[in-house]
Protein backbone atom coordinates (compact mmCIF):
# COMPACT_ATOMS: atom_id res chain seq x y z
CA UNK A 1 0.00 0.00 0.00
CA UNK A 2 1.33 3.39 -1.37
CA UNK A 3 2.38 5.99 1.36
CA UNK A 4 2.33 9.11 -1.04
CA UNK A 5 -0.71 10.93 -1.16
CA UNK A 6 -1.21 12.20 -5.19
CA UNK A 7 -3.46 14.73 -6.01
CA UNK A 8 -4.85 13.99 -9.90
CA UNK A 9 -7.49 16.04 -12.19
CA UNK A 10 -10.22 15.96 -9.78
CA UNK A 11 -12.76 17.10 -13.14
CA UNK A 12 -12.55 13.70 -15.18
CA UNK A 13 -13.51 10.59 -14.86
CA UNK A 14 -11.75 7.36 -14.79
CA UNK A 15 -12.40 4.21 -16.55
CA UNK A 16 -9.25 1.19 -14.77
CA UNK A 17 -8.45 -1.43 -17.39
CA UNK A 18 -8.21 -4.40 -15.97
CA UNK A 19 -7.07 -8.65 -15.89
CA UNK A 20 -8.91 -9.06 -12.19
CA UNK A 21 -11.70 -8.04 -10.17
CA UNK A 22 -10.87 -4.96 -8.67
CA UNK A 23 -12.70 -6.43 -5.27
CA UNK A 24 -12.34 -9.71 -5.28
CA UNK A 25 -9.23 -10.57 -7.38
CA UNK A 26 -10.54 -13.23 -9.31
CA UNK A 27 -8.98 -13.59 -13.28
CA UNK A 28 -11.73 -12.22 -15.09
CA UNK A 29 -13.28 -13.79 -18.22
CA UNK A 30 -15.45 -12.21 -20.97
CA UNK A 31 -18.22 -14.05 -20.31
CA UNK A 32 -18.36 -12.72 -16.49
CA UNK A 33 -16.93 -9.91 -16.73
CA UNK A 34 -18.57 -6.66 -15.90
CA UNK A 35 -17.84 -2.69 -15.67
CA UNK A 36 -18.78 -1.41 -11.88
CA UNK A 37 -19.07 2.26 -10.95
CA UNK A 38 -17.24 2.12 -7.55
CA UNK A 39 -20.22 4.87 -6.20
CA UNK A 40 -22.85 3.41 -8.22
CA UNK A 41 -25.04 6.48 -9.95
CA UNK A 42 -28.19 5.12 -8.39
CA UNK A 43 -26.17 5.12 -4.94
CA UNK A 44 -25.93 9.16 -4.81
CA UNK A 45 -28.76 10.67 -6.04
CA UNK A 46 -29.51 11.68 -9.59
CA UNK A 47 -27.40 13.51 -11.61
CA UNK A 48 -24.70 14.13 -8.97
CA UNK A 49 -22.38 11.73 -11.06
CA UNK A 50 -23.09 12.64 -14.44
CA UNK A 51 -20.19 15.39 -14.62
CA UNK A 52 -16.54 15.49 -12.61
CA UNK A 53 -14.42 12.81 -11.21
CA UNK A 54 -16.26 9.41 -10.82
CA UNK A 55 -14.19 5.70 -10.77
CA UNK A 56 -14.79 2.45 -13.29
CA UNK A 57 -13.12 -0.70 -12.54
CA UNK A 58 -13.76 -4.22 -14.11
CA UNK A 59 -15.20 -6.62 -11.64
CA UNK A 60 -16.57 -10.35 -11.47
CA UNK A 61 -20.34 -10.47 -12.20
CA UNK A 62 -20.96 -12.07 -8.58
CA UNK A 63 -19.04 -9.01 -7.13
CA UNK A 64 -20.91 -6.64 -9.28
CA UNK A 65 -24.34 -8.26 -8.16
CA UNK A 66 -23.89 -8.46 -4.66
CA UNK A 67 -21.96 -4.85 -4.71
CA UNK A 68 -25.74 -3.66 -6.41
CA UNK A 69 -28.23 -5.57 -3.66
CA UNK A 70 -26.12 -3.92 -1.14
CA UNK A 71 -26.52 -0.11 -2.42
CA UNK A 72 -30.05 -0.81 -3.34
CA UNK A 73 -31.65 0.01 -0.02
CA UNK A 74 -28.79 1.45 1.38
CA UNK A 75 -28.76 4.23 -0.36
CA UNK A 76 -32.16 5.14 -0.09
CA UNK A 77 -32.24 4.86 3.92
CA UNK A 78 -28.95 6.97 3.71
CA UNK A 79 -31.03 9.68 1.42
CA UNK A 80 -34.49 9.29 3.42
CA UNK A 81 -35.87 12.39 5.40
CA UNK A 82 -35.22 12.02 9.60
CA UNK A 83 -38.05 11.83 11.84
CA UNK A 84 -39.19 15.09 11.48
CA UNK A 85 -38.87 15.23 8.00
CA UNK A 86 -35.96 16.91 7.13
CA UNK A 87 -33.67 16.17 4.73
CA UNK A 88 -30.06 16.56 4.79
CA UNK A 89 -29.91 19.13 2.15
CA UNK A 90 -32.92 21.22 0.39
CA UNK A 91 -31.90 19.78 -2.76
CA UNK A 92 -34.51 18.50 -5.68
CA UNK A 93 -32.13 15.98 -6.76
CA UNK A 94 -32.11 14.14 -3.72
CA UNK A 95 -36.20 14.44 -3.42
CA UNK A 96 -36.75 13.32 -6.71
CA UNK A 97 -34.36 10.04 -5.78
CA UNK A 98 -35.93 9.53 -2.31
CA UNK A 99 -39.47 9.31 -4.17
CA UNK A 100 -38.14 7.22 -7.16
CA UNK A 101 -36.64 4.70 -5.13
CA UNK A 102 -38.99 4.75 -2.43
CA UNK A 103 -41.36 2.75 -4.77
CA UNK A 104 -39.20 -0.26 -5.05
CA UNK A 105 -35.95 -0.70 -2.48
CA UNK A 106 -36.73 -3.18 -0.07
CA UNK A 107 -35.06 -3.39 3.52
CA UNK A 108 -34.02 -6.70 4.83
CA UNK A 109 -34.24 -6.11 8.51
CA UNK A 110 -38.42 -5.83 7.59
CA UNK A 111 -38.54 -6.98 4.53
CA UNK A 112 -41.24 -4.12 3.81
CA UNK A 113 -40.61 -0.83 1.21
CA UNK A 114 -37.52 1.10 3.29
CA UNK A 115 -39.09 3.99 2.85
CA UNK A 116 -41.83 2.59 5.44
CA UNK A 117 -39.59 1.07 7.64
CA UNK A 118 -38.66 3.83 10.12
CA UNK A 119 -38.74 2.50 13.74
CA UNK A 120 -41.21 2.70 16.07
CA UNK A 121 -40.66 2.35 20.00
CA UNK A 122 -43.14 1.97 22.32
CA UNK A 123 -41.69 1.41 25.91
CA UNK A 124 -43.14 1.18 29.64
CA UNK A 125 -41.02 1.37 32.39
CA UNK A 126 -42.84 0.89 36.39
CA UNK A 127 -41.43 4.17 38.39
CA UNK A 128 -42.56 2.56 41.55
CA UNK A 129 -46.19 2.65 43.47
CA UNK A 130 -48.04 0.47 40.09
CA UNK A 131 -47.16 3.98 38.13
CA UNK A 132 -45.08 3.55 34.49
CA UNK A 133 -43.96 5.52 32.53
CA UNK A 134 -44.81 5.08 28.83
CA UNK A 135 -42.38 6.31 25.92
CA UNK A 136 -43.50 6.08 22.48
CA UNK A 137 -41.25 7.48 19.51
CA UNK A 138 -40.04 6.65 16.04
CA UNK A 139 -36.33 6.18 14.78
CA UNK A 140 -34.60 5.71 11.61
CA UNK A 141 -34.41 2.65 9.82
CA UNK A 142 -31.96 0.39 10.93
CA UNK A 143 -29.10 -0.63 8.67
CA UNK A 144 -27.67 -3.92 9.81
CA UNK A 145 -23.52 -3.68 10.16
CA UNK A 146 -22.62 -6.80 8.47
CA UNK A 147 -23.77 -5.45 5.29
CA UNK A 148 -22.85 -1.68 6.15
CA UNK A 149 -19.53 -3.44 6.83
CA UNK A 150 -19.56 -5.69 3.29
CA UNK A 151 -20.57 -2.19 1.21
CA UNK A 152 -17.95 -0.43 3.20
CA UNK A 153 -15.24 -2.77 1.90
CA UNK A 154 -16.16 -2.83 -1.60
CA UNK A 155 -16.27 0.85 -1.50
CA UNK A 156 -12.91 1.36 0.12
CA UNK A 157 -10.95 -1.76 -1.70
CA UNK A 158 -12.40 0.11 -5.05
CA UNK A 159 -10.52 3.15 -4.34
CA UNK A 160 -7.53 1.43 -3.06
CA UNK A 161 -7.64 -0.85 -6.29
CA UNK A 162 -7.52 2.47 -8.60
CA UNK A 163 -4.10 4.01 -6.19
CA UNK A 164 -2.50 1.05 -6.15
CA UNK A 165 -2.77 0.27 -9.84
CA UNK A 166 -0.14 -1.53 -11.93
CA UNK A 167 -0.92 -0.95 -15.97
CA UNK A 168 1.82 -3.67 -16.63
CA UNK A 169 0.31 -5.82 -14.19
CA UNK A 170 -3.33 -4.96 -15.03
CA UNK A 171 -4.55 -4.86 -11.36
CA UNK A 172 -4.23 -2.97 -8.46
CA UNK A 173 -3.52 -4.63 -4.94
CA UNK A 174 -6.67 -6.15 -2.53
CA UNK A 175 -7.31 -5.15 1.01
CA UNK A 176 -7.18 -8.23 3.34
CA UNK A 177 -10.45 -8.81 4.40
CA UNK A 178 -9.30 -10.35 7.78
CA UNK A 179 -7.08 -7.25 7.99
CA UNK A 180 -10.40 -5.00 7.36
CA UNK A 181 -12.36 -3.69 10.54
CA UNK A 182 -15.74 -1.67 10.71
CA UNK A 183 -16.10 0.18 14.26
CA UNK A 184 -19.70 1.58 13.69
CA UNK A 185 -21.80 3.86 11.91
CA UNK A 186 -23.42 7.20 13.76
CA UNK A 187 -26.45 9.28 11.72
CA UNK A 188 -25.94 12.85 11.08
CA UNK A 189 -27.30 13.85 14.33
CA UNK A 190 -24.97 11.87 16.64
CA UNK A 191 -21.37 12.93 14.85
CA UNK A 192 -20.25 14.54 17.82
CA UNK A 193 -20.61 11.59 20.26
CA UNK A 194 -17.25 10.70 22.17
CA UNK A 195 -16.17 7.45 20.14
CA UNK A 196 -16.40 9.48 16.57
CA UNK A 197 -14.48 12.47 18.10
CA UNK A 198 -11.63 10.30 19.72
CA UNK A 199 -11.51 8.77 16.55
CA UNK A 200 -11.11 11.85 14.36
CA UNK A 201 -8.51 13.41 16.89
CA UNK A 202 -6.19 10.22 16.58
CA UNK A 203 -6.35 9.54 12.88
CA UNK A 204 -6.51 13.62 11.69
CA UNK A 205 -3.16 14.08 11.69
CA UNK A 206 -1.87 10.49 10.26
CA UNK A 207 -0.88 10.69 6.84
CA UNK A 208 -3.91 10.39 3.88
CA UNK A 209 -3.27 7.63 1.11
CA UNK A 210 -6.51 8.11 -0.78
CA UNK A 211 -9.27 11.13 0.04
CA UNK A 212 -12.32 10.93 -2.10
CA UNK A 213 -14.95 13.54 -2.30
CA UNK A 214 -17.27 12.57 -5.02
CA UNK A 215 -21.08 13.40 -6.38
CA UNK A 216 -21.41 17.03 -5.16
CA UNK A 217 -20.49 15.72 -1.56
CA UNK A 218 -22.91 13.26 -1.32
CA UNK A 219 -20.14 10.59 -0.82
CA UNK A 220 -16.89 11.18 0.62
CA UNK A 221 -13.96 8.59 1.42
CA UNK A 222 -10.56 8.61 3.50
CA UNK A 223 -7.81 6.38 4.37
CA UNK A 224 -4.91 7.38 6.33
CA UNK A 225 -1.99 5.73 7.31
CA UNK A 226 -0.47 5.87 11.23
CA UNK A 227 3.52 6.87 10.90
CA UNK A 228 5.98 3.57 11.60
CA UNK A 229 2.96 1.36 12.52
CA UNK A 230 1.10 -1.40 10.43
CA UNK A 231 -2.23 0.54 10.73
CA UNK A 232 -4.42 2.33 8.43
CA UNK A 233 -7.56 3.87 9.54
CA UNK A 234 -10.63 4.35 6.86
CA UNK A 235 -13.67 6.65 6.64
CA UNK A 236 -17.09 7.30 4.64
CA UNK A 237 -19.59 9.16 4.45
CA UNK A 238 -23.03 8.26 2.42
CA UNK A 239 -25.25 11.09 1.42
CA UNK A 240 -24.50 13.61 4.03
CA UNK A 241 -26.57 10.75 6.85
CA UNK A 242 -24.60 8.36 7.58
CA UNK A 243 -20.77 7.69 8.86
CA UNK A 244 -19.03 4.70 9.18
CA UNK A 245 -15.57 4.52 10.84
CA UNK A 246 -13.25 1.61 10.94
CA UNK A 247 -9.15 0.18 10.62
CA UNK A 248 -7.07 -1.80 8.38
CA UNK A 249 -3.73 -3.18 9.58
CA UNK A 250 -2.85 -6.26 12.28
CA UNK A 251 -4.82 -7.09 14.99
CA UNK A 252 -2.25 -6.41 17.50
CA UNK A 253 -1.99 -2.75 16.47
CA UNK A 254 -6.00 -2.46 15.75
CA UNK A 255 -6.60 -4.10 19.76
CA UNK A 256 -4.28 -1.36 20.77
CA UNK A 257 -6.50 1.09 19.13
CA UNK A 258 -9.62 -0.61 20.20
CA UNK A 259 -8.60 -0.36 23.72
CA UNK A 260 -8.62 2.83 24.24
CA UNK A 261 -11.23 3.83 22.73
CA UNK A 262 -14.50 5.32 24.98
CA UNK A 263 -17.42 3.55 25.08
CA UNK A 264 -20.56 4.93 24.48
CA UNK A 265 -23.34 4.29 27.37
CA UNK A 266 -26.96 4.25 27.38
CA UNK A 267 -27.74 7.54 29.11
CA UNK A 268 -31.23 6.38 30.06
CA UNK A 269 -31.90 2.84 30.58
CA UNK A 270 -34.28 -0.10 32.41
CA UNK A 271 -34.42 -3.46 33.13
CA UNK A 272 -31.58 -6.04 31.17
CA UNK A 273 -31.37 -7.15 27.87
CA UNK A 274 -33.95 -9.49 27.38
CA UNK A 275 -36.60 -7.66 29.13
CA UNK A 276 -35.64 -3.84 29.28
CA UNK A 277 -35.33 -0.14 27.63
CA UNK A 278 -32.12 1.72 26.83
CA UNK A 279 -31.46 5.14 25.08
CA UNK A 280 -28.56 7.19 24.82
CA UNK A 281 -28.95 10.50 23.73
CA UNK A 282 -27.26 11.83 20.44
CA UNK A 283 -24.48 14.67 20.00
CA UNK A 284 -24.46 16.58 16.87
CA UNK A 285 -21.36 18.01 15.88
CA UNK A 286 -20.07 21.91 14.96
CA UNK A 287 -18.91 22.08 11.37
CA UNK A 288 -15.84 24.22 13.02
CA UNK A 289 -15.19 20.78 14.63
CA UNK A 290 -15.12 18.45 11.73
CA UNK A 291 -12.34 16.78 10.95
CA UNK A 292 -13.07 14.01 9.32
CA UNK A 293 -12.33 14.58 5.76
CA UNK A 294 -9.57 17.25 6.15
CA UNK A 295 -7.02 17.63 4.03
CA UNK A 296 -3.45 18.25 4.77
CA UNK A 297 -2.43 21.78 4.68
CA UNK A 298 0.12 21.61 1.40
CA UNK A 299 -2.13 19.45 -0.12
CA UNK A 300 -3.07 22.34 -2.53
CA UNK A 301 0.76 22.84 -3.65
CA UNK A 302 0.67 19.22 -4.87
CA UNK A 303 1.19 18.62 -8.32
CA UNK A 304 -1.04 16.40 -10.60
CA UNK A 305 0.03 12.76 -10.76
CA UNK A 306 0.27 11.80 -13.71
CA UNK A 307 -2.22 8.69 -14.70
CA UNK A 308 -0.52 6.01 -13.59
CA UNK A 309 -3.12 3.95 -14.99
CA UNK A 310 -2.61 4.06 -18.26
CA UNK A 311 0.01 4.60 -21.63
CA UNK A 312 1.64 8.15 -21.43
CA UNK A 313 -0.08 10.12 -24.51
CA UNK A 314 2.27 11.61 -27.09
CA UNK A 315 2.69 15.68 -26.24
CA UNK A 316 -0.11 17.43 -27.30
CA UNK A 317 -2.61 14.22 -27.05
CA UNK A 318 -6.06 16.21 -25.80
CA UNK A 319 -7.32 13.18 -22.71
């Protein structure tokens, strides 16, 4: 994995030859082989990818299919309005997606239209004397984290694929999948709780090996690498909801990291885990104090790579 951080024409898009799967590593053959946007269109909403930088790689047709039944209701629960209706940006691109794909993406966890499958709670907890207490309240859909965690690898292998690639070999290099670690995903509304911030101060100032900011924001990447260590921490962001956070390296060093971590506590809570109610409250977070996605401050002085993934043009070759 490359160390150097190379800042390319952010305004055109890149199609990767390629002799293997860019996820999986398999050699590809005709008949299965397929051409995968790494941030599928249909994953951002509409239009958002249709100018700028966006990534193509080759990939096996069972990568490509499973890659597509993950984004499918994904995205929309990612792009879906909060509780009170909001959305995360008052943009008619992102309505127009929401109501298009509210008509057919399915969740698992219900295995009704996502769109209707917001949360509802209904607790009762006894305060003493035969009086309870009753809480009723509706959250977000749940996304379950094995799959967050399987869409989160194909998204970050797909970028390190395109870094790492070799136009003689015809193939980048593959993230070890035992090496790969999701932490969690937070909503919008809870990016300032303690775990996300101790995890942004730690990995801020570690060195980037591949920042993506792709579809008018809507999907943003990050992968930095911790100085003298065999650790790399990654980052995404899906339509301006959701954040997942995890590490890439040897499980010594990603225990380490683990460890000292803070936990995050139910702030009100009853009864145990078979019977019971628990709810922590969320922590939004200041724009001044987001992190996440920085750049490093000379990244603007950078030059343009050149595109290592392909034949140098002749002089004067328009791309």
């Amino acid at each position: 994995m490359s160390d150097d951080l190379l800042a390319f024409n952010p305004d055109k898009p890149v199609t990767l030859p390629g002799k293997k799967c860019a996820y999986c590593g398999v050699v590809l053959q005709r008949r299965t082989t397929t051409q995968d946007h790494v941030v599928g269109r249909r994953f951002v909403p509409e239009g958002t990818l249709t100018t700028g930088f966006f990534l193509q790689v080759k990939s096996c047709r069972p990568c490509n299919d499973r890659k597509a039944a993950l984004e499918d209701d994904i995205s929309l629960i990612t792009m879906l309005p909060d509780t009170l209706g909001r959305y995360v940006n008052d943009d008619e691109r992102l309505r127009r997606t929401v109501a298009r794909k509210s008509r057919g993406a399915i969740s698992p966890a219900t295995r009704r239209l996502a769109a209707e499958s917001y949360n509802r709670i209904d607790a009762r907890i006894p305060i003493g004397g035969g009086a309870s207490l009753t809480y009723r309240g509706v959250a977000m859909p749940t996304l379950d984290d094995q799959r967050v965690a399987r869409l989160a690898y194909y998204h970050v292998q797909g970028f390190q694929h395109f870094a790492s690639f070799d136009r003689e070999r015809g193939h980048g290099s593959w993230l070890e999948q035992n090496r790969f670690l999701m932490l969690d995903q937070f909503t919008m509304d809870d990016w300032g709780n303690s775990q996300l911030m101790h995890f942004m101060a730690e990995t801020v100032d570690w060195e980037p090996t591949c920042v993506t900011m792709l579809a008018d924001g809507y999907f943003c990447h990050v992968m930095r690498k911790k100085p003298n260590a065999d650790l790399w921490s990654w980052a995404l962001e899906w339509n301006g909801r959701l954040r997942i956070i995890g590490l890439y390296g040897g499980r010594g060093e990603r225990d380490a990291f683990v460890k000292n971590m803070p936990s995050l506590s139910a702030d009100v809570s009853y009864g145990d885990t078979t019977n019971g109610f628990a709810m922590r409250y969320e922590t939004p977070l200041a724009d001044e104090d987001d992190r996440l996605f920085d750049l490093p401050e000379d990244f603007a002085d950078r030059p343009f790579a050149a595109p290592h993934w392909r034949e140098s043009r002749p002089p004067g070759t328009k791309d």
